[in-house]
Protein backbone atom coordinates (compact mmCIF):
# COMPACT_ATOMS: atom_id res chain seq x y z
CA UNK A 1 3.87 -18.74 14.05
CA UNK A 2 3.64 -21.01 11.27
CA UNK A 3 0.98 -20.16 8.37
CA UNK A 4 0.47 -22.38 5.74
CA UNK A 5 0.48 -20.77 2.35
CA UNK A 6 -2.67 -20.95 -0.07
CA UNK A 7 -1.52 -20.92 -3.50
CA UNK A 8 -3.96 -20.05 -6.45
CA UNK A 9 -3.29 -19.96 -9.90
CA UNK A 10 -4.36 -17.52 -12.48
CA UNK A 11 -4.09 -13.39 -13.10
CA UNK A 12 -6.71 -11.19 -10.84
CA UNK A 13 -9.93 -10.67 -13.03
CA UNK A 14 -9.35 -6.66 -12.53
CA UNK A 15 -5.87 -5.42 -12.79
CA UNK A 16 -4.08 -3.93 -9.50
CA UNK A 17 -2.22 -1.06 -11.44
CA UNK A 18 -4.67 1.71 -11.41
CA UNK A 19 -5.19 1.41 -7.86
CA UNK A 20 -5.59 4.93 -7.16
CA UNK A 21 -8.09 7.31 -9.87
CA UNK A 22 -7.78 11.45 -9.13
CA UNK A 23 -7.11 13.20 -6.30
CA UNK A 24 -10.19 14.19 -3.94
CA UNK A 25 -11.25 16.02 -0.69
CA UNK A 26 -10.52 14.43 2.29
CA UNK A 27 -12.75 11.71 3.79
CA UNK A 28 -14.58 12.23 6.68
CA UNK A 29 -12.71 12.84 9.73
CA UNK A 30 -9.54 12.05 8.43
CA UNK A 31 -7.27 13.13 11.60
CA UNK A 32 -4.99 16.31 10.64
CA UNK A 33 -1.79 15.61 8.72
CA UNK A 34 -3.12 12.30 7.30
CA UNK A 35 -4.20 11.59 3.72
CA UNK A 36 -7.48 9.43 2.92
CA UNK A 37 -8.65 6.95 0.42
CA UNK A 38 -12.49 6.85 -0.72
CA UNK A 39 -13.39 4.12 -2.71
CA UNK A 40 -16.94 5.21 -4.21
CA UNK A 41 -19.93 2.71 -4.35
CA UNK A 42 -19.74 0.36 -7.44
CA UNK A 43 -15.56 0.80 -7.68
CA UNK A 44 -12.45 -0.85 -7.24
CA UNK A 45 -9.82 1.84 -6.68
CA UNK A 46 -9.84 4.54 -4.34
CA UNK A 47 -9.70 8.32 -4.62
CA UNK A 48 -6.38 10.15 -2.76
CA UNK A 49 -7.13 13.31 -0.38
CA UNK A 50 -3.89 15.21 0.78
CA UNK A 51 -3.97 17.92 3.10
CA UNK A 52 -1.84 21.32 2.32
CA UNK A 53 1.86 19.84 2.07
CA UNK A 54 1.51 16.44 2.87
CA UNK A 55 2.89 14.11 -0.01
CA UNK A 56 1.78 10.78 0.65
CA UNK A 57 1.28 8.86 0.25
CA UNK A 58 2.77 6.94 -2.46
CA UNK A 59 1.24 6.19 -6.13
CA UNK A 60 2.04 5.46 -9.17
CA UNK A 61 5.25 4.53 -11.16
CA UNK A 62 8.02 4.94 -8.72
CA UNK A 63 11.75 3.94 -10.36
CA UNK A 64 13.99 2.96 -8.43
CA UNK A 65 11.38 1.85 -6.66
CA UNK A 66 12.89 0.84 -2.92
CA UNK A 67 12.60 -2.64 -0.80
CA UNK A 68 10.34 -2.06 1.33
CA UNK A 69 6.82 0.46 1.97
CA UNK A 70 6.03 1.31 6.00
CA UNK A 71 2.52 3.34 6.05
CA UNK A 72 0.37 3.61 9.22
CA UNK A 73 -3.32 3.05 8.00
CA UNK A 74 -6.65 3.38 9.92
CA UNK A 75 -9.60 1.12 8.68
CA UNK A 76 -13.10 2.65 9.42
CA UNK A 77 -16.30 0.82 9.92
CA UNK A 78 -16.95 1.75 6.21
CA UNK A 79 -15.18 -1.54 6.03
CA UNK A 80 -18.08 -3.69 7.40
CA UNK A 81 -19.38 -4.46 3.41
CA UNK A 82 -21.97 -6.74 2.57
CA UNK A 83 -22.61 -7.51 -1.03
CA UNK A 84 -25.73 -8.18 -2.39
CA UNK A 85 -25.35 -8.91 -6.03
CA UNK A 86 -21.65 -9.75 -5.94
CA UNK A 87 -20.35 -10.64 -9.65
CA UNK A 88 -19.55 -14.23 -8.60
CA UNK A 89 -21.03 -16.48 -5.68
CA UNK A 90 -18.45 -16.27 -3.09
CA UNK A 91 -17.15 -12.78 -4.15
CA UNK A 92 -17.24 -11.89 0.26
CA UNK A 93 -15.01 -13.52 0.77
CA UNK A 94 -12.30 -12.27 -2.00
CA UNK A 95 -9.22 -10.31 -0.12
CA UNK A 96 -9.15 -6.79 -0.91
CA UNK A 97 -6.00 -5.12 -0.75
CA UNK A 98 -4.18 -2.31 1.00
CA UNK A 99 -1.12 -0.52 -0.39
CA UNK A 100 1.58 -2.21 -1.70
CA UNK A 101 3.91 -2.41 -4.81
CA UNK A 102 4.71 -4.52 -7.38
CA UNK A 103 8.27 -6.08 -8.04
CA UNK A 104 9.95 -7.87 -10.63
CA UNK A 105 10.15 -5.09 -13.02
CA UNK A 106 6.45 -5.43 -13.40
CA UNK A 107 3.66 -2.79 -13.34
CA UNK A 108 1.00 -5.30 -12.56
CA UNK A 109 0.73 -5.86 -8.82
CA UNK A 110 -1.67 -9.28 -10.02
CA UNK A 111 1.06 -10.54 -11.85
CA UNK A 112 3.73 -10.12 -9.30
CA UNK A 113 3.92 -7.76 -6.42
CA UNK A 114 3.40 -7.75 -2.17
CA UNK A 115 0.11 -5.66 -0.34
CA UNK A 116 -1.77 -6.66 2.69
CA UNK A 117 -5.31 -8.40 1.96
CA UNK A 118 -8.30 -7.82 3.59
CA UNK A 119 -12.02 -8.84 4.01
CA UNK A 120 -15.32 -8.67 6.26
CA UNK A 121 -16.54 -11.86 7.45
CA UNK A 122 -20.56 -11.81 7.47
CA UNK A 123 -20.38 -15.96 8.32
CA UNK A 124 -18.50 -15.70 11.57
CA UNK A 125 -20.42 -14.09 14.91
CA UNK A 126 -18.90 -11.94 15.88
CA UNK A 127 -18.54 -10.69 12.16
CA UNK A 128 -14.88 -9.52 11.94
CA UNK A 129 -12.05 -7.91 9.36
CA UNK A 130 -9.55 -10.34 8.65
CA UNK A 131 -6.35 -8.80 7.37
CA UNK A 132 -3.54 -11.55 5.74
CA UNK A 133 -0.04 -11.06 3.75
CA UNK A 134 -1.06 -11.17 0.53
CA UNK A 135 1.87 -12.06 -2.88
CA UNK A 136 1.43 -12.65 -6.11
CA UNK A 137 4.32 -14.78 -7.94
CA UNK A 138 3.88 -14.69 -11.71
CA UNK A 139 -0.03 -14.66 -11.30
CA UNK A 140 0.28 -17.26 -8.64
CA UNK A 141 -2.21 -15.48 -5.34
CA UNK A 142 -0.46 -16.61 -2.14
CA UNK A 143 -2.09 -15.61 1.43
CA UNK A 144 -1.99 -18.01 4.42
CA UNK A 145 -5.06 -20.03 5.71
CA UNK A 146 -5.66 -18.45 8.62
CA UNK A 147 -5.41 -14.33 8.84
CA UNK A 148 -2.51 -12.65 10.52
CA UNK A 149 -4.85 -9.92 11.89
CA UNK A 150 -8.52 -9.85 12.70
CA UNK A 151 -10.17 -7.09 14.14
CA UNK A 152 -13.99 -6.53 14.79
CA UNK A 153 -16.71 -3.54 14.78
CA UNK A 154 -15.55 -2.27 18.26
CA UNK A 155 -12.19 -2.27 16.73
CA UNK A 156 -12.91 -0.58 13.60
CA UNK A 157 -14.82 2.19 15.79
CA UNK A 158 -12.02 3.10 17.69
CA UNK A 159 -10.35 4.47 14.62
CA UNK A 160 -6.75 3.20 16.28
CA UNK A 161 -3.84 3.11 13.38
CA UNK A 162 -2.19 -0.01 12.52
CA UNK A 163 1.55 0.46 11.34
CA UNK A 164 2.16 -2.14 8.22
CA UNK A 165 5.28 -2.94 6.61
CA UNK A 166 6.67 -5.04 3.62
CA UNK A 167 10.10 -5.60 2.94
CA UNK A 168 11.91 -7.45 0.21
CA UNK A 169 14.37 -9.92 1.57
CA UNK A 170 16.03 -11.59 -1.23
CA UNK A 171 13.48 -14.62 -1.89
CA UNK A 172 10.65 -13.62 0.23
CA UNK A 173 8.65 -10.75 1.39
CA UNK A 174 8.52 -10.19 4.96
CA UNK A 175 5.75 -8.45 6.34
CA UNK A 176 4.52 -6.94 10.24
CA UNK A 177 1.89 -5.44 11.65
CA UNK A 178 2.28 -3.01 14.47
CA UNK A 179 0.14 -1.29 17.31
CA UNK A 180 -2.64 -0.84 19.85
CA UNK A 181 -5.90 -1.45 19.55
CA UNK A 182 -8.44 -0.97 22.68
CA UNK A 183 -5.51 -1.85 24.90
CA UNK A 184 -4.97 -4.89 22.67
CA UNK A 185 -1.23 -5.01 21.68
CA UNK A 186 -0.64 -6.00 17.64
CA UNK A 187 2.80 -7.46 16.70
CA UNK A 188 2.83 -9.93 14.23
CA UNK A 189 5.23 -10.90 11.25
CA UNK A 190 4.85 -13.30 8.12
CA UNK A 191 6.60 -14.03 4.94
CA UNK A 192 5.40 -15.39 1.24
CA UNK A 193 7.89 -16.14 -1.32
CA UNK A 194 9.08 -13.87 -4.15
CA UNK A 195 9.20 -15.02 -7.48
CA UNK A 196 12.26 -12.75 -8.85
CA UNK A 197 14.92 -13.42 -5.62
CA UNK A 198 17.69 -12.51 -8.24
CA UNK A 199 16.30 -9.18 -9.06
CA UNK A 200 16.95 -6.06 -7.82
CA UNK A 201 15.16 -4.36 -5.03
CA UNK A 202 16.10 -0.87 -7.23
CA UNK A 203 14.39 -2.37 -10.27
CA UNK A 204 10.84 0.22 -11.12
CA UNK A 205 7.73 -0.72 -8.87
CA UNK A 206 3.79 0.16 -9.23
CA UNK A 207 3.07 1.52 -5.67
CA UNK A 208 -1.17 1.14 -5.31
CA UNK A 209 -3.63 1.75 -2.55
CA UNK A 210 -6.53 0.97 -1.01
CA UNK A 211 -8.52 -1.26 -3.59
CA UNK A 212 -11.74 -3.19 -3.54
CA UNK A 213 -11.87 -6.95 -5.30
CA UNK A 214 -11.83 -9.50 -6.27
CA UNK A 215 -14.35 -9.21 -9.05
CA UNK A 216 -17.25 -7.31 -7.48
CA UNK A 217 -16.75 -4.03 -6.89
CA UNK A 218 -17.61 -1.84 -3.41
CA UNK A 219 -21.64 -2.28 -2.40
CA UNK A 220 -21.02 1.35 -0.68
CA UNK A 221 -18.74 4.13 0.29
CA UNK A 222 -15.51 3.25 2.03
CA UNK A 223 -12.74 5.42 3.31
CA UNK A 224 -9.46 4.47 5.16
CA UNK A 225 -7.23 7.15 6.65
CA UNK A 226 -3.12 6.73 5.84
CA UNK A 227 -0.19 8.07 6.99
CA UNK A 228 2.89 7.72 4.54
CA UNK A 229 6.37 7.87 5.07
CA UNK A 230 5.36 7.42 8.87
CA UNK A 231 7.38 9.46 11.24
CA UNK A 232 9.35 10.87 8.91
CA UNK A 233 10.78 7.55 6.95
CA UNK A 234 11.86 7.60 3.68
CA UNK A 235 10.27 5.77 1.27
CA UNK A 236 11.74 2.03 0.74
CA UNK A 237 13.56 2.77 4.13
CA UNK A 238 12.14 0.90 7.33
CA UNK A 239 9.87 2.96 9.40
CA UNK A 240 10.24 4.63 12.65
CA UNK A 241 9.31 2.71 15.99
CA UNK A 242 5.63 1.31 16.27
CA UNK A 243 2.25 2.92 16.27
CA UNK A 244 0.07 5.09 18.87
CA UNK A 245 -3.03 5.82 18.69
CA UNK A 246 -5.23 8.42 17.27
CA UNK A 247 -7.86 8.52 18.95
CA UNK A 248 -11.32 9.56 17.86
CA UNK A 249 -10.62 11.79 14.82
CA UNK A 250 -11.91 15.10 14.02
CA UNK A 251 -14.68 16.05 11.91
């Protein structure tokens, strides 16, 4: 399907590097062998809980840093935000971001990099999560106009993974999400250009997580549940074959 790409100029108010702050205990019922990210009230970037031996998933400075990151992730109705007091006017409707990585030999995923965005929709009825490919080109935001992904309270409830995947192919980014929802199958693929097609997949990459903003910062608690490598793959190596569900998790 054809997207057409939004384009807009400028650096992110609140930089995309420190995506992840201290490890932490896991979130609540975070199903066994994942990780979770809790983003406290009034922050951007989340906190990282590992179980005993598990080692995703990835942060931080990672060089060479790979073409591609393949995580399965689990959005919770922690997700359904409404902000109050948001820094700016339209601040709801900012994308948020999942994990992703920066590229072009930068550290700042603002300035260039690939993640998946992501937002609540309090103006639509149903209200629904929209999720969208999200690049930035030399400080240039580029997400389509319509999301790749939308997915609503019943949806979030059912605490179903999602596999998502971004590779680097020469001058674009391609990414896909994978998996089944409520008996709802999810397959769908996109791709925003790169800004650096000459450079290296190998070259050093920033490797963030689950972060909140835009400008304002979380109105309450949220915690996502993530799986990384999934089944096994490396990291920068494709992942294994789509996603199952999870079911209900355990507390």
């Amino acid at each position: 399907m054809s997207r057409r790409i939004i384009r807009k100029a400028g650096i992110a108010a609140t930089t995309l590097t420190a995506a992840t702050v201290l490890s932490g205990c896991l979130a609540p019922g975070t199903p066994p062998g994942w990780s979770s990210y809790t983003i406290e009230q009034g922050a951007h970037s989340a906190s990282v809980g590992r179980p005993t031996g598990a080692t995703g998933p990835l942060e931080g400075w990672v060089s060479p840093g790979g073409a591609s990151r393949t995580y399965d992730f689990v959005l919770t109705p922690t997700a359904e935000y409404v902000l109050t007091s948001p820094t700016q006017p339209e601040d709801q409707f900012d994308w948020n971001k999942l994990p992703g990585f920066s590229d072009c030999g930068d550290f700042d995923l603002a300035h260039n990099g690939a993640m998946f965005g992501w937002r609540w929709r309090t103006d639509t009825s149903p209200r629904v999560l929209e999720i969208v490919p999200y690049a930035n080109a030399n400080g240039v935001h580029q997400y389509p106009e319509s999301a790749l992904v939308t997915l609503s309270h019943d949806d979030l409830a059912a605490t179903a993974p999602l596999r998502y995947s971004i590779q680097i192919d020469g001058s674009i980014y391609r990414f896909a999400v994978d998996g089944t929802i409520l008996g709802r199958d999810i397959h769908e693929t996109a791709t925003l250009p790169r800004s650096c097609p000459s450079s290296p997949t190998s070259t050093g990459k920033w490797y963030a997580g689950f972060y909140f903003g835009g400008t304002s910062t979380a109105p309450s608690q949220m915690y996502a549940y993530v799986r990384e490598p999934a089944d096994g793959a490396e990291p920068g190596q494709p992942g294994g074959q789509g996603s199952v569900g999870i079911g209900t998790p355990a507390s």
